[in-house]
N, C-alpha and C. Protein backbone atom coordinates (compact mmCIF):
# COMPACT_ATOMS: atom_id res chain seq x y z
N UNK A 1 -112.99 -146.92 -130.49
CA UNK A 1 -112.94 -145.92 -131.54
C UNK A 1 -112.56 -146.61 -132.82
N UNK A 2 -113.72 -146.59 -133.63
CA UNK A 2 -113.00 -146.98 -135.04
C UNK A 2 -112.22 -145.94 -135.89
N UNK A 3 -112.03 -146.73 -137.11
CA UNK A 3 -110.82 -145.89 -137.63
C UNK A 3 -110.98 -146.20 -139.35
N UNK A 4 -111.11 -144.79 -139.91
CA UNK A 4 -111.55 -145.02 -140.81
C UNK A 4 -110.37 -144.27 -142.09
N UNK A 5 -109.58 -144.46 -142.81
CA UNK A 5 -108.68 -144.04 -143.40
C UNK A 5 -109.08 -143.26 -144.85
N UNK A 6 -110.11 -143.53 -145.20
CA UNK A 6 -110.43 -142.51 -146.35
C UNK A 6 -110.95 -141.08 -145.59
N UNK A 7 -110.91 -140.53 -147.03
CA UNK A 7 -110.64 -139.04 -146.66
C UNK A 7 -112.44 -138.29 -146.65
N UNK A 8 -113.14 -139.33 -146.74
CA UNK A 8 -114.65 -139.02 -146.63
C UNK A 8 -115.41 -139.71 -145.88
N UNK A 9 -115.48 -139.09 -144.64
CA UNK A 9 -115.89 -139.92 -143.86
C UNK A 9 -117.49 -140.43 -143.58
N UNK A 10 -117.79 -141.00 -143.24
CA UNK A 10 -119.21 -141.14 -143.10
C UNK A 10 -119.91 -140.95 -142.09
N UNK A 11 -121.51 -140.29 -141.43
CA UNK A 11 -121.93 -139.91 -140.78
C UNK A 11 -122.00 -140.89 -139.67
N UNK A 12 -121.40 -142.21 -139.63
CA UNK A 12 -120.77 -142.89 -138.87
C UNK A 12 -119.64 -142.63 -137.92
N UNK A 13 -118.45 -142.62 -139.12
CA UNK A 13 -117.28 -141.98 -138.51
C UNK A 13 -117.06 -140.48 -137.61
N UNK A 14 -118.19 -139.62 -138.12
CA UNK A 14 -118.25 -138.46 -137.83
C UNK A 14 -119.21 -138.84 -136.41
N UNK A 15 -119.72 -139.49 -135.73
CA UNK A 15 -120.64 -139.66 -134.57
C UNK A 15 -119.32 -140.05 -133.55
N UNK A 16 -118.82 -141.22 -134.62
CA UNK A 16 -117.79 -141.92 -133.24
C UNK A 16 -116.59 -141.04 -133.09
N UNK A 17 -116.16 -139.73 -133.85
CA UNK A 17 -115.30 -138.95 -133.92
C UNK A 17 -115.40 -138.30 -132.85
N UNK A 18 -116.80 -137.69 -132.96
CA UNK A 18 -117.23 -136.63 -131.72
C UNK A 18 -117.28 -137.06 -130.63
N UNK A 19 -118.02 -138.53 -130.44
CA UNK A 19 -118.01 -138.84 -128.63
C UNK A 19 -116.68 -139.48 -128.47
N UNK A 20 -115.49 -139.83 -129.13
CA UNK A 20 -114.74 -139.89 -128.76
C UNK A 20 -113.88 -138.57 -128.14
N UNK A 21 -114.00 -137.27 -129.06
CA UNK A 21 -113.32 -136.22 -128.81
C UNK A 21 -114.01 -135.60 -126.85
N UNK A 22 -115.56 -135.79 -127.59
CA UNK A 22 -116.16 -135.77 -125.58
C UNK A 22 -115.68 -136.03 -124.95
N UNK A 23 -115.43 -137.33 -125.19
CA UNK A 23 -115.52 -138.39 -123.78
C UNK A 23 -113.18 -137.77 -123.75
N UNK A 24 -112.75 -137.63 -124.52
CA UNK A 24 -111.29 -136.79 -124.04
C UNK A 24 -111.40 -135.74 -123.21
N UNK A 25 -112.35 -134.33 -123.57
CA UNK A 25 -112.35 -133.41 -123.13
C UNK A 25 -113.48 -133.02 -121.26
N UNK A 26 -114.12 -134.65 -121.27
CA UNK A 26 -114.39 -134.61 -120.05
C UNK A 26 -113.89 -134.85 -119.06
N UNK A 27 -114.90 -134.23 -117.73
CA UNK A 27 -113.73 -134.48 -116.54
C UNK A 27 -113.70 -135.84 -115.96
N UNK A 28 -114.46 -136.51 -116.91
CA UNK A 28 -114.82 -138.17 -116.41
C UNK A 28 -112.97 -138.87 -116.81
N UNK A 29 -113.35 -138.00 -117.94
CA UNK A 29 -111.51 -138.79 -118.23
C UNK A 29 -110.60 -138.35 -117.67
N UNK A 30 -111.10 -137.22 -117.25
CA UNK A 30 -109.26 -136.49 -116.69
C UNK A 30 -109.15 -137.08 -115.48
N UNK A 31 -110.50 -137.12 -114.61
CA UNK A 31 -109.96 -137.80 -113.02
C UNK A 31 -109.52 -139.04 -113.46
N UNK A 32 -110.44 -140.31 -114.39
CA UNK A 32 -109.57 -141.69 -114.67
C UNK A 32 -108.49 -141.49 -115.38
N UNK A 33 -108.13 -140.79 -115.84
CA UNK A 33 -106.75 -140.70 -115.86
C UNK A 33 -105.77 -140.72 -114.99
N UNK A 34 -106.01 -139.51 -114.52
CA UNK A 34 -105.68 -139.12 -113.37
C UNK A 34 -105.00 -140.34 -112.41
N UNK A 35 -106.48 -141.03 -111.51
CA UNK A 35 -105.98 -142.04 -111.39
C UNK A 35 -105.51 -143.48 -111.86
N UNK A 36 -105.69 -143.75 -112.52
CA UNK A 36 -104.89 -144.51 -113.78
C UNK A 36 -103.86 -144.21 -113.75
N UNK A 37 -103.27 -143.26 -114.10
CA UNK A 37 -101.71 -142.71 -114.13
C UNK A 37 -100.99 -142.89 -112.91
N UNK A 38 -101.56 -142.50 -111.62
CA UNK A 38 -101.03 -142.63 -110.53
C UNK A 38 -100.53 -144.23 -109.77
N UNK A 39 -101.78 -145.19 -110.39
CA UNK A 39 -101.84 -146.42 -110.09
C UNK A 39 -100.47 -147.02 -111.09
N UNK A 40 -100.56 -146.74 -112.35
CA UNK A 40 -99.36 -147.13 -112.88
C UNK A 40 -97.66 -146.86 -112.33
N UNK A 41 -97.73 -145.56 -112.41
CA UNK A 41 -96.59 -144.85 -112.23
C UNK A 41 -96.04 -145.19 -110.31
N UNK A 42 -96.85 -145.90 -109.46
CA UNK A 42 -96.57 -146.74 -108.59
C UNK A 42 -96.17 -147.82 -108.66
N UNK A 43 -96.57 -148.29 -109.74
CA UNK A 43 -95.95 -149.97 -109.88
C UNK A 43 -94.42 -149.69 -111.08
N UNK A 44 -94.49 -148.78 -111.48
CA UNK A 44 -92.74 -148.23 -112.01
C UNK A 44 -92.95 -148.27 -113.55
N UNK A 45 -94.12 -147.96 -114.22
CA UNK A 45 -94.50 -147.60 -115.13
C UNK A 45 -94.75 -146.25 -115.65
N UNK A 46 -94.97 -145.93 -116.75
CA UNK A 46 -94.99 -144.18 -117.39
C UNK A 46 -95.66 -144.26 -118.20
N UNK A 47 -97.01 -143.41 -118.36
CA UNK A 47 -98.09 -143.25 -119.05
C UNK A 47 -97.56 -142.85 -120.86
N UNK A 48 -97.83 -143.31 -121.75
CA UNK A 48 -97.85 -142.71 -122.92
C UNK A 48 -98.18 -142.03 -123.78
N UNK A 49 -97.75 -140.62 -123.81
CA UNK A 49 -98.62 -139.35 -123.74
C UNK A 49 -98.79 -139.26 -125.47
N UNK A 50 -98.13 -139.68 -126.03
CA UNK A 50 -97.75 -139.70 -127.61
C UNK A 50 -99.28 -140.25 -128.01
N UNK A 51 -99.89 -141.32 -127.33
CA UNK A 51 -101.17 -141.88 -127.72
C UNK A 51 -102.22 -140.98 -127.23
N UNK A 52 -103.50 -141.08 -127.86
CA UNK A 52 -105.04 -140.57 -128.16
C UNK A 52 -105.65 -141.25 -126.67
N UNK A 53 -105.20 -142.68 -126.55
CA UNK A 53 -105.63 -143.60 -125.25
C UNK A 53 -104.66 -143.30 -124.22
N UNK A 54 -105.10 -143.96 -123.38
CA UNK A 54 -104.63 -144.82 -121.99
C UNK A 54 -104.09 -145.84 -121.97
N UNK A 55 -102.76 -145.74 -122.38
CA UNK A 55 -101.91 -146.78 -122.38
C UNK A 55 -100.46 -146.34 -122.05
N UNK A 56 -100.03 -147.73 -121.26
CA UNK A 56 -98.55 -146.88 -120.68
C UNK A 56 -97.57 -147.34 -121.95
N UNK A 57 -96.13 -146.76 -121.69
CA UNK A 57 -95.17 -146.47 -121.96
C UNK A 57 -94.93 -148.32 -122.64
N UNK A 58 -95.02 -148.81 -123.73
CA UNK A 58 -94.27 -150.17 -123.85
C UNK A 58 -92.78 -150.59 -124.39
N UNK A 59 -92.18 -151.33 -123.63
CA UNK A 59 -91.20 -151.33 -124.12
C UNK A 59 -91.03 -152.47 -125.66
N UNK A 60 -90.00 -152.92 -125.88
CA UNK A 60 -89.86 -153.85 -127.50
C UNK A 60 -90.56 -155.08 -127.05
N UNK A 61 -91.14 -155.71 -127.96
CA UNK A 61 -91.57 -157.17 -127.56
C UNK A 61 -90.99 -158.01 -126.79
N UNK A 62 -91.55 -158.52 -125.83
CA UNK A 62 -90.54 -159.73 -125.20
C UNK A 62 -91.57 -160.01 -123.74
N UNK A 63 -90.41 -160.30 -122.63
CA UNK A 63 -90.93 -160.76 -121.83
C UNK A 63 -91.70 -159.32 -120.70
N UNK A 64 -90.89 -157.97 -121.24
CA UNK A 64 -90.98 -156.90 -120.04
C UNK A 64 -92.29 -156.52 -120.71
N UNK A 65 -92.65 -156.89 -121.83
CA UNK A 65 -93.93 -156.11 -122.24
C UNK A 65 -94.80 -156.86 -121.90
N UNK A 66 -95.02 -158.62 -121.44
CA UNK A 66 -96.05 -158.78 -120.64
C UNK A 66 -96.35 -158.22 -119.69
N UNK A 67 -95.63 -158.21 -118.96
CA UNK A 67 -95.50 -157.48 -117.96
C UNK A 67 -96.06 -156.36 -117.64
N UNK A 68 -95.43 -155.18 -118.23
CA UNK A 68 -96.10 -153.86 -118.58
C UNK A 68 -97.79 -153.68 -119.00
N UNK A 69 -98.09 -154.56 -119.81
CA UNK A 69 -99.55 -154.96 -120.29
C UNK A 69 -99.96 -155.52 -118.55
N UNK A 70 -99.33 -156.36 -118.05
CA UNK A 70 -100.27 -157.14 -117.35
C UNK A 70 -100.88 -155.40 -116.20
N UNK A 71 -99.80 -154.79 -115.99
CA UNK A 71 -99.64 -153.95 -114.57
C UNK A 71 -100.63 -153.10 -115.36
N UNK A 72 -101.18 -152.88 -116.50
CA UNK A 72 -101.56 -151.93 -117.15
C UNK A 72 -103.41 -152.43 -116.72
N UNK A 73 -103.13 -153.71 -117.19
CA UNK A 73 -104.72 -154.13 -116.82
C UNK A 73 -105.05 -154.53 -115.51
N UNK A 74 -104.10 -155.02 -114.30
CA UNK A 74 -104.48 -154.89 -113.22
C UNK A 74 -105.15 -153.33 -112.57
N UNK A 75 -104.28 -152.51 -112.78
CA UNK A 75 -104.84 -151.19 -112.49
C UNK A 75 -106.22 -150.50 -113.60
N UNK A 76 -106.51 -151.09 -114.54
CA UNK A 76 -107.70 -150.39 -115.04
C UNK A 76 -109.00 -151.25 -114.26
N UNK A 77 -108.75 -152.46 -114.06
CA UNK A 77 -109.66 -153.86 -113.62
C UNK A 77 -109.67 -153.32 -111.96
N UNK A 78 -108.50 -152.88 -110.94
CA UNK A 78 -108.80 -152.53 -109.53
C UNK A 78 -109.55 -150.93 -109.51
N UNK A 79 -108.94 -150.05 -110.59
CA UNK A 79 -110.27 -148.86 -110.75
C UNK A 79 -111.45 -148.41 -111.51
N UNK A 80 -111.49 -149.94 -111.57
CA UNK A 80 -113.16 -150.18 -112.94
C UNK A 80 -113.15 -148.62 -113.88
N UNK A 81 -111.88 -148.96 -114.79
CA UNK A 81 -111.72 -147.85 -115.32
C UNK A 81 -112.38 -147.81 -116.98
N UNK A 82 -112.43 -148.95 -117.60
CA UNK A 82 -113.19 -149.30 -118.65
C UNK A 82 -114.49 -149.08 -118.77
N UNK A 83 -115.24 -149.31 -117.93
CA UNK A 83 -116.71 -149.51 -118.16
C UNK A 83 -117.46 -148.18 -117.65
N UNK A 84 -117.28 -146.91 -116.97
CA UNK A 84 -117.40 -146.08 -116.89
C UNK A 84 -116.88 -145.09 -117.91
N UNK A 85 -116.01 -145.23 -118.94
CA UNK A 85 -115.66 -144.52 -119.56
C UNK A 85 -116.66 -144.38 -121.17
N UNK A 86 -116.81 -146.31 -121.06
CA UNK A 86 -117.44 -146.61 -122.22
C UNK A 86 -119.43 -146.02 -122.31
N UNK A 87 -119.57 -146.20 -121.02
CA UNK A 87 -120.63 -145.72 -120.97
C UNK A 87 -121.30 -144.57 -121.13
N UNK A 88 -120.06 -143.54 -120.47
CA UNK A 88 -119.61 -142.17 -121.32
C UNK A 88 -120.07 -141.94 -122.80
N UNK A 89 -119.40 -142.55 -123.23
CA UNK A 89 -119.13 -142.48 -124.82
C UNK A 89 -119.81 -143.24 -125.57
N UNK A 90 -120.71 -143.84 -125.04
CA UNK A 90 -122.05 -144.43 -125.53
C UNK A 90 -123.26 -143.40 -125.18
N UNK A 91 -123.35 -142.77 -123.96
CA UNK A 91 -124.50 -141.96 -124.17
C UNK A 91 -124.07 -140.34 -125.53
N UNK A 92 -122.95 -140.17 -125.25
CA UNK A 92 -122.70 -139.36 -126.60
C UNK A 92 -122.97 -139.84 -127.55
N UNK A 93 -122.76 -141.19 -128.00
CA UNK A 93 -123.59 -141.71 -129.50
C UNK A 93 -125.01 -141.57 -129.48
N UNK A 94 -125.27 -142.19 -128.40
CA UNK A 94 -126.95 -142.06 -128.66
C UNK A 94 -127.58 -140.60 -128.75
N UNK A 95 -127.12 -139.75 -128.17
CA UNK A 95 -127.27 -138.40 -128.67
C UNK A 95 -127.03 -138.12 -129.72
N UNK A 96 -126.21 -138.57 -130.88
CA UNK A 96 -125.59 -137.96 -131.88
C UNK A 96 -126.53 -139.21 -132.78
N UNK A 97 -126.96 -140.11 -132.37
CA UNK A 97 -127.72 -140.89 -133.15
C UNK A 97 -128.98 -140.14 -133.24
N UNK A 98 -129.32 -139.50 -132.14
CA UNK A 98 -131.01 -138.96 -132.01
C UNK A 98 -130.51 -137.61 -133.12
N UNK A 99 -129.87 -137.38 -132.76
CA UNK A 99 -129.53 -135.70 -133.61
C UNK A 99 -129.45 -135.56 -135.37
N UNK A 100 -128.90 -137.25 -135.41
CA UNK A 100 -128.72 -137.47 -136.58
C UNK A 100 -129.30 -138.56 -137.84
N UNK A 101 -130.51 -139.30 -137.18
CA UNK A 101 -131.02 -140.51 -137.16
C UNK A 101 -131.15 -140.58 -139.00
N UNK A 102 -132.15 -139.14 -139.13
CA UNK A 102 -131.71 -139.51 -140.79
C UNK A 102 -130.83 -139.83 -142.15
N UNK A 103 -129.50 -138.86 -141.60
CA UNK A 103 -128.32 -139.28 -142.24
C UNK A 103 -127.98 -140.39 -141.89
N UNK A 104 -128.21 -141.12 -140.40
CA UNK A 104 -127.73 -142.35 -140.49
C UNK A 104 -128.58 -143.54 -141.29
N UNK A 105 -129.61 -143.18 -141.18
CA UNK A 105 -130.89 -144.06 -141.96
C UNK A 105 -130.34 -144.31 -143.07
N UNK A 106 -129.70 -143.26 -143.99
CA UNK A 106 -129.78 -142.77 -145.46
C UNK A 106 -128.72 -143.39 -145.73
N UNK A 107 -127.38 -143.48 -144.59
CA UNK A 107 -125.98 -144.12 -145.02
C UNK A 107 -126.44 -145.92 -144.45
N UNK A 108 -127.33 -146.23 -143.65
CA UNK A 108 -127.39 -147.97 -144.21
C UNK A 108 -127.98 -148.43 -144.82
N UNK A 109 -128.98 -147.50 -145.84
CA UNK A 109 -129.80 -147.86 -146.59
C UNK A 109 -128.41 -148.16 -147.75
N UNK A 110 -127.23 -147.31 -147.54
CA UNK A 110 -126.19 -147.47 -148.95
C UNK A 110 -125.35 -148.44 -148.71
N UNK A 111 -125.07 -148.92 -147.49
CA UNK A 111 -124.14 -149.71 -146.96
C UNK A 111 -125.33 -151.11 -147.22
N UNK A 112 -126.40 -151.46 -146.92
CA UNK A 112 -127.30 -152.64 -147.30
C UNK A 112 -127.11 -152.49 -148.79
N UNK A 113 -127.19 -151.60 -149.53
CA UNK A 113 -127.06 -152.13 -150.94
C UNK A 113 -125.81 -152.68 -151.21
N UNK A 114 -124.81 -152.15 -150.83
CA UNK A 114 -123.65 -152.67 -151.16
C UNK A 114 -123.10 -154.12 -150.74
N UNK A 115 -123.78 -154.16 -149.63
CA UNK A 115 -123.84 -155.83 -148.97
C UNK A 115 -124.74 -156.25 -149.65
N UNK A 116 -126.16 -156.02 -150.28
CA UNK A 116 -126.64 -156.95 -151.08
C UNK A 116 -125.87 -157.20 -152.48
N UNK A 117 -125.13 -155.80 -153.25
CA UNK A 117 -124.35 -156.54 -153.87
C UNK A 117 -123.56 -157.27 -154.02
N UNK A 118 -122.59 -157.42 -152.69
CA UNK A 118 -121.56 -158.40 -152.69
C UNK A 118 -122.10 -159.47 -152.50
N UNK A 119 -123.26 -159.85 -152.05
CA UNK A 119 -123.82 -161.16 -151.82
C UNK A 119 -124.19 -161.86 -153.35
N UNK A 120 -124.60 -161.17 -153.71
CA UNK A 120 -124.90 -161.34 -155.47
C UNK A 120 -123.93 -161.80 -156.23
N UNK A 121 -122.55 -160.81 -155.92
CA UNK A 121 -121.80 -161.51 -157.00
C UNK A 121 -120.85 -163.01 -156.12
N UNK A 122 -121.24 -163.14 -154.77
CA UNK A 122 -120.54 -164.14 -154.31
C UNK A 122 -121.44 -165.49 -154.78
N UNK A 123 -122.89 -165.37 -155.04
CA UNK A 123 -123.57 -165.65 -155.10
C UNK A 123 -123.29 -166.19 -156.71
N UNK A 124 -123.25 -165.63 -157.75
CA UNK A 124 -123.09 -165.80 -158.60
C UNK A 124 -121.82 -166.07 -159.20
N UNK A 125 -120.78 -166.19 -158.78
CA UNK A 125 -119.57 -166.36 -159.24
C UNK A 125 -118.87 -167.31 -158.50
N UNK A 126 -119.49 -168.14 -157.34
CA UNK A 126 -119.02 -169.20 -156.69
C UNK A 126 -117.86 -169.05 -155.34
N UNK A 127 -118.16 -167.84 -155.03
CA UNK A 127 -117.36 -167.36 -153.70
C UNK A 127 -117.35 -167.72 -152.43
């Protein structure tokens, strides 16, 4: 999920907004969660509900947060929990790409100009 901090977003941000909000409100996520959570909370970990993701509980930098990270990715890697999710949330883009192909056309036709301008003035000013 990217992340875009101005307050106007682009028909970009607005695609990856939505299949992200999908891919939350499906039941693809709630069972990997589900188990995800269970796999953690066995090895003496606690899911972090405060976050948008799937990530457990971390404690301050140091040695317990390797740790915590490591138990975090053993259990997504033993319930191939990544790559089913992403795939998810890739066929929602491509839907929202088909739905939307012209606004997106129209926003890299503005985003190529703007990269051809920066090339110009790097171009010209010794950058």
């Amino acid at each position: 999920m990217g992340s875009n901090g101005s307050s106007k977003k682009s028909p970009v941000d607005q695609g990856m907004r939505e299949s992200f909000e999908a891919l939350k409100a499906s039941s693809e996520f709630a069972s990997t969660l589900k188990e995800w959570t269970s796999c953690i909370t066995s090895k003496g970990l606690t899911p972090n509900t405060a976050e948008n993701y799937m990530v457990p509980s971390f404690p301050p930098a140091g040695e317990e947060q390797l740790r915590v990270a490591a138990i975090d990715v053993e259990c997504k890697e033993s319930l191939n929990t990544v790559q089913p999710l992403a795939d998810f949330e890739a066929r929602q883009q491509m839907a929202y790409t088909d739905q939307h192909e012209s606004e997106l056309t129209e926003y890299r036709a503005q985003v190529d100009k703007v990269i051809a301008s920066a090339r110009e003035v790097l171009a010209t000013r010794g950058g």
